[in-house]
Protein backbone atom coordinates (compact mmCIF):
# COMPACT_ATOMS: atom_id res chain seq x y z
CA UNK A 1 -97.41 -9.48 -5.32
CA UNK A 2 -94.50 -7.14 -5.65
CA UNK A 3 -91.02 -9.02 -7.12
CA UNK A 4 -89.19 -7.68 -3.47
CA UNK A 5 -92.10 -10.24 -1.33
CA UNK A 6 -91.99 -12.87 -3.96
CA UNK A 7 -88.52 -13.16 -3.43
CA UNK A 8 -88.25 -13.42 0.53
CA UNK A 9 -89.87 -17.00 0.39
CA UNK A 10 -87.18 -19.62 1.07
CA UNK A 11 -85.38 -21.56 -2.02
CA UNK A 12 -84.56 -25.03 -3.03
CA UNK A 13 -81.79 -25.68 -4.39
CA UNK A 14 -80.50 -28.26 -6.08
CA UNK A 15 -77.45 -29.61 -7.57
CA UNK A 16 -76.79 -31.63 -10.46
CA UNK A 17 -72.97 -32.71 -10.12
CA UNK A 18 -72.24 -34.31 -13.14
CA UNK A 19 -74.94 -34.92 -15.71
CA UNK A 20 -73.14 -36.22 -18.93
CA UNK A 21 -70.46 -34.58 -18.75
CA UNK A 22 -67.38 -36.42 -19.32
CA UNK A 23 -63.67 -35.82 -17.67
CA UNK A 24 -62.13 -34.84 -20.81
CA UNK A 25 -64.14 -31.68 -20.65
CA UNK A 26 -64.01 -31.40 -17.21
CA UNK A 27 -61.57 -33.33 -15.08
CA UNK A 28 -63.11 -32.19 -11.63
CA UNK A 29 -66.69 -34.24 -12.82
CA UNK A 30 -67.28 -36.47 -10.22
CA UNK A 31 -67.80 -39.98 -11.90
CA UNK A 32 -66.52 -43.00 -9.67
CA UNK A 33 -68.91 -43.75 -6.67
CA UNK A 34 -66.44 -42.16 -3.95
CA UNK A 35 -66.62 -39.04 -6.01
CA UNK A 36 -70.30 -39.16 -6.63
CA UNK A 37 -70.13 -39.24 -2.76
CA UNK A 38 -68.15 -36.98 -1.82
CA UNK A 39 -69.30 -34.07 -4.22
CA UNK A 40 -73.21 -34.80 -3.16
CA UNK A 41 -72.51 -34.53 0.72
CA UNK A 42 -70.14 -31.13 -0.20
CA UNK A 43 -73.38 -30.09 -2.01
CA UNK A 44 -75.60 -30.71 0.60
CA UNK A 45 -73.26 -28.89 3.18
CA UNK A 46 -72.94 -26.07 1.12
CA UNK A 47 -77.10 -25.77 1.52
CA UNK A 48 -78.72 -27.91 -1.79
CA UNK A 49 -81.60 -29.91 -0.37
CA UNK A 50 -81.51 -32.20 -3.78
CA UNK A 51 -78.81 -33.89 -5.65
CA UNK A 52 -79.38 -35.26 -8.89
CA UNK A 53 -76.60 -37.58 -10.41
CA UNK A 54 -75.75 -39.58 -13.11
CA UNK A 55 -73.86 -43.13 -12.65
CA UNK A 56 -71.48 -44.07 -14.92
CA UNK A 57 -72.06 -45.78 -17.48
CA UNK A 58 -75.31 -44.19 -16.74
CA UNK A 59 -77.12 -47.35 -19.24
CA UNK A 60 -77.70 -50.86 -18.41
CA UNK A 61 -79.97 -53.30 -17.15
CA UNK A 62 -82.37 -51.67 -14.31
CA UNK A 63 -81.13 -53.81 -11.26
CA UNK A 64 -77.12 -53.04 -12.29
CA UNK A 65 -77.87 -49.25 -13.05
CA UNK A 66 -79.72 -49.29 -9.52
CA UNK A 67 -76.75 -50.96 -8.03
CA UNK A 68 -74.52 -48.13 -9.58
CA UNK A 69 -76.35 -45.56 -8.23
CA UNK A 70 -77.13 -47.08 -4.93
CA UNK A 71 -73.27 -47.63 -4.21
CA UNK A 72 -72.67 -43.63 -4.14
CA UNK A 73 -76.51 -43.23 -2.64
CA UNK A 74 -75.90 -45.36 0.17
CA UNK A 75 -72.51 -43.59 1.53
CA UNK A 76 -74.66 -40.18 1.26
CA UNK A 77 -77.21 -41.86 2.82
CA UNK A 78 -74.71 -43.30 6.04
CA UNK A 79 -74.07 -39.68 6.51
CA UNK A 80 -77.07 -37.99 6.00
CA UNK A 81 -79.98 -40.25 6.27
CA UNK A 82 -82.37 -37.58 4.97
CA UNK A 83 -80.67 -36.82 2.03
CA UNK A 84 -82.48 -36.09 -1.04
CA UNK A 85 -80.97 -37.85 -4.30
CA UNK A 86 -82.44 -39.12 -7.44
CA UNK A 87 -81.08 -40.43 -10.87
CA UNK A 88 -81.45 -39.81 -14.41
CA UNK A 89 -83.60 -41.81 -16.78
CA UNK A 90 -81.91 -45.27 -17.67
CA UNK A 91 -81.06 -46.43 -21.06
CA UNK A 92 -81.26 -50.33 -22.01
CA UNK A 93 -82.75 -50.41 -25.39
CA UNK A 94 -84.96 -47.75 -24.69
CA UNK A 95 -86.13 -44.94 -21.69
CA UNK A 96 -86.74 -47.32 -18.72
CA UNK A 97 -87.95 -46.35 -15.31
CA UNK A 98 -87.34 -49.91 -13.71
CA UNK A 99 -84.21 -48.99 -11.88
CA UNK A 100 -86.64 -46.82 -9.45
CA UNK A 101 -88.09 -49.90 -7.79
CA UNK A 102 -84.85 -51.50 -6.46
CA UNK A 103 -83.49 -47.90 -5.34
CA UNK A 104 -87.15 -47.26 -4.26
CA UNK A 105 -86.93 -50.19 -1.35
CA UNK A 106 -83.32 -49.06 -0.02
CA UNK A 107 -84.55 -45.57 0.61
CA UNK A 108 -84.79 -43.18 -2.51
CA UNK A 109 -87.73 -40.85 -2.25
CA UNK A 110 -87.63 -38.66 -5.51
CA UNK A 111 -88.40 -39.87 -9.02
CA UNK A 112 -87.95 -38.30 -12.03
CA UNK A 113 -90.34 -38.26 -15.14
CA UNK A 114 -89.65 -35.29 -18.47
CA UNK A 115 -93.72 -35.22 -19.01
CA UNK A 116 -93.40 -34.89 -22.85
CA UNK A 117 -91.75 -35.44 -26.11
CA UNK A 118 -89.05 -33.07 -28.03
CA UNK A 119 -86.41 -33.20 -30.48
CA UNK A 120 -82.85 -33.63 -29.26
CA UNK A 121 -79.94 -32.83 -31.28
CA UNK A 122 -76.76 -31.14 -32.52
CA UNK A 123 -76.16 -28.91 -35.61
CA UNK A 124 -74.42 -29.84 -39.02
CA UNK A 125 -72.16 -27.92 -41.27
CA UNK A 126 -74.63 -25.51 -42.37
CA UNK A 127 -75.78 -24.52 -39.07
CA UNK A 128 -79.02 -26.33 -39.11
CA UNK A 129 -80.53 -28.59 -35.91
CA UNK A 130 -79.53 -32.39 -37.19
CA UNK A 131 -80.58 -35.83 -35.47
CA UNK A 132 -82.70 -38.68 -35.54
CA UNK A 133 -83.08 -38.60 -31.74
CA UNK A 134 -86.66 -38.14 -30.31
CA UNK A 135 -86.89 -38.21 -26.95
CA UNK A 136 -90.17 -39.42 -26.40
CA UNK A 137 -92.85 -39.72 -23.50
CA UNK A 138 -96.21 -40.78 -24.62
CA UNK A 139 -99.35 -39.90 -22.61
CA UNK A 140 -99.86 -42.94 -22.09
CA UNK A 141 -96.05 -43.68 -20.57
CA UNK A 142 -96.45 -40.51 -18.55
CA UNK A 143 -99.75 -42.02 -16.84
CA UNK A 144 -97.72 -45.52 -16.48
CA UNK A 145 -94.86 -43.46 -14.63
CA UNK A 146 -96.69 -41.55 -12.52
CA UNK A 147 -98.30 -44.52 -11.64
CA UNK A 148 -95.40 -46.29 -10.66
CA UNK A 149 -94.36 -42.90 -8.65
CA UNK A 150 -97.97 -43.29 -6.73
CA UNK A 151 -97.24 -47.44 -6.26
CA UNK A 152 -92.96 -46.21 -4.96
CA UNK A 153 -94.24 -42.98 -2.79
CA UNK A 154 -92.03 -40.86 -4.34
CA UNK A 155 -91.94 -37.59 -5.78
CA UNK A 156 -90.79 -36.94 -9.28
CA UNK A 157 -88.86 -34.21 -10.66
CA UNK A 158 -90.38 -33.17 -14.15
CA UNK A 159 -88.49 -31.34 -16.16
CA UNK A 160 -90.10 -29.01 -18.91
CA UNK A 161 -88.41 -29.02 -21.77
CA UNK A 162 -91.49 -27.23 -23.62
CA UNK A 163 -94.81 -25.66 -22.90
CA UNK A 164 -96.69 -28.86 -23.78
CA UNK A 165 -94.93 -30.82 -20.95
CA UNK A 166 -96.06 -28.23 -18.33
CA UNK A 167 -99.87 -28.08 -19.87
CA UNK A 168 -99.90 -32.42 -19.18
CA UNK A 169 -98.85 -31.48 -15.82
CA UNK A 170 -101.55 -29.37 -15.13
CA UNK A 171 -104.22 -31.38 -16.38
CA UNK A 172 -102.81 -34.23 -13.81
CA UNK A 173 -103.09 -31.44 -11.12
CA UNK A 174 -106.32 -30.53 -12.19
CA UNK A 175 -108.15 -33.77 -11.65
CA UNK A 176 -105.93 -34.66 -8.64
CA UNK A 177 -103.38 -37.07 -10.15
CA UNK A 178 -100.42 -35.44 -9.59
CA UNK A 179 -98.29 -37.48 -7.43
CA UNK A 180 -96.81 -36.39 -4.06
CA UNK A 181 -93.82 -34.47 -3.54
CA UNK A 182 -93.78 -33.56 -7.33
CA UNK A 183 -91.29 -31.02 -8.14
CA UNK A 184 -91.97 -29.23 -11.88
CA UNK A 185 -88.76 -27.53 -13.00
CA UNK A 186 -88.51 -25.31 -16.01
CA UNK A 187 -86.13 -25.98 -18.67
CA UNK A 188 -84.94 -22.57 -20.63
CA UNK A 189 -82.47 -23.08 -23.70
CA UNK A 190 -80.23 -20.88 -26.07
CA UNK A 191 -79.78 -21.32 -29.07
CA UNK A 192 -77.15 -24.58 -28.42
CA UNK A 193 -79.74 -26.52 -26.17
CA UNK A 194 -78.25 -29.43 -24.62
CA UNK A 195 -75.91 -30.77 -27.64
CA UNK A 196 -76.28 -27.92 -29.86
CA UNK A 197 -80.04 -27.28 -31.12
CA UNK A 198 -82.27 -25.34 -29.36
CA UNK A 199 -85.70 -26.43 -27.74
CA UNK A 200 -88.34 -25.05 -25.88
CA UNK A 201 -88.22 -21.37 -24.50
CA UNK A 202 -84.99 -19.00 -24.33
CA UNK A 203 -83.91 -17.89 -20.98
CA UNK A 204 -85.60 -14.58 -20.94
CA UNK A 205 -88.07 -12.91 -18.37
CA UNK A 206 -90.40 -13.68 -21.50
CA UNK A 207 -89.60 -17.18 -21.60
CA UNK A 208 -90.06 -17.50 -17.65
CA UNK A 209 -93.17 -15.56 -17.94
CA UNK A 210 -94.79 -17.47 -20.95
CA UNK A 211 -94.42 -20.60 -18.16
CA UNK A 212 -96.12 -18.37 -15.81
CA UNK A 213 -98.92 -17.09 -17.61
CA UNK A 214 -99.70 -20.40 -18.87
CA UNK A 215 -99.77 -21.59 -15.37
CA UNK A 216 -101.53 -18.92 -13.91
CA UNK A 217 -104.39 -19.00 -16.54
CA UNK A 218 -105.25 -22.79 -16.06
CA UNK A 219 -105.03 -22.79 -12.03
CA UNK A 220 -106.86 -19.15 -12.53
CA UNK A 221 -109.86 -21.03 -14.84
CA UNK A 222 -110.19 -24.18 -12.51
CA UNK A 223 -111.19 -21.85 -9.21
CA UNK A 224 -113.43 -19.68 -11.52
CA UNK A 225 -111.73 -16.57 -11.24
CA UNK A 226 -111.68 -13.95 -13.97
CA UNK A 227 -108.95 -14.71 -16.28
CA UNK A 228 -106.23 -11.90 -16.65
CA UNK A 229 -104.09 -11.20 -19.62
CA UNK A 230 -100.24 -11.31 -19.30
CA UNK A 231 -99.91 -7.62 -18.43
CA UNK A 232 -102.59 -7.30 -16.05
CA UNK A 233 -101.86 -10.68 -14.13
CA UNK A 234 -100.82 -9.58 -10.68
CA UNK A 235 -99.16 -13.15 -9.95
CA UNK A 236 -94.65 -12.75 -9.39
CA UNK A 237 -92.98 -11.89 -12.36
CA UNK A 238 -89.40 -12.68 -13.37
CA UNK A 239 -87.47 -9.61 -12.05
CA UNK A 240 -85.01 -7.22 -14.80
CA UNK A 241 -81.60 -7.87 -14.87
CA UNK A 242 -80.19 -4.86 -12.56
């Protein structure tokens, strides 16, 4: 498949409107639940068919961080009933996933699960990744949260943060596990990641390929077709920067 066809299929897009970005770096962030709002149904006008958000504080316990998020959700919702929108990960001495269920029974119909485990972090003086911060998904907490996904009906977003997060994805696809409506989004870093340190692949056509190839080679193996290398695989590359 040429790089022209593979690019006439439609695209989703979707907008994440404030992450953790605070107003001292950025006074237009929307935080408050009017401008949470506000900025998602702007979004959605402008043509995203997902919003991702972050309340704020974006930590708590479950059925007050659901309450957060549900008081922006809901006045999307009022005007757009078939508005897309999902959270972050909350934060109450630990990753939980219990603030799904409450927003789960008012109407939210995409999850969110990071199917892995990486190193998180700034640098110190010298240059050098620091930090004690692991942020951690076990196989066994990836099977729980899918499972919750399946019990909910919705569809998570996964991010991949590194190639082992996208090779546990597949091997839920493989076997038929891989709940509904997932979305798997690829996660390419510089050298400053999110805080500062790097993590998984850069954002190069060889980073977006590496995803590809490892992709193509497991869904290639499962049907039982011949197994091509990386420069003979006829599947849509990333295209040159013009």
């Amino acid at each position: 498949m040429s790089n022209e066809a593979s690019s006439a299929g439609p695209v989703i897009i979707e907008a994440a409107i404030n992450g953790a970005t605070p107003k001292a770096t950025n006074p237009n962030v929307p935080k408050s639940v009017e401008e949470v709002a506000d900025d998602a149904l702007a979004a959605i006008d402008a043509g995203a068919a997902i919003i991702h958000a972050h309340c704020d504080p974006f930590g708590g316990p479950d059925d007050e961080v659901a309450e957060r998020y549900l008081a922006s959700f809901r006045l999307v919702w009022k005007a757009r009933p078939d508005a897309l929108l999902y959270p972050t990960i909350n934060v109450n001495d630990g990753l939980s996933f219990g603030h799904l269920r409450p927003m789960a029974a008012e109407g939210l119909r995409v999850g969110l699960l990071d199917p892995g485990s990486v190193n998180l972090g700034s640098r110190d003086g010298d240059g050098l990744p620091t930090g004690a911060f692991v942020y951690a998904n076990s196989f066994d907490r990836i099977k729980e949260v899918f499972a919750l996904h399946d019990e909910l009906g919705l569809g998570p977003s996964l991010a991949i943060y590194e190639p082992g997060f996208l090779y546990t994805t597949l091997q839920y696809w493989k076997v038929g596990k891989l709940p509904s409506g997932t979305m798997v989004k690829f996660y390419l870093s510089t050298e400053r990641g999110l805080s500062g340190a790097p993590f998984g692949l850069p954002p190069t056509r060889a980073g977006l390929d590496a995803y590809l190839d490892l992709k193509v080679t497991r869904v290639r193996s499962e049907v039982g077709a011949p197994i091509e290398s990386p420069n003979e695989a006829a599947e849509p590359r990333a295209k040159e920067p013009e």
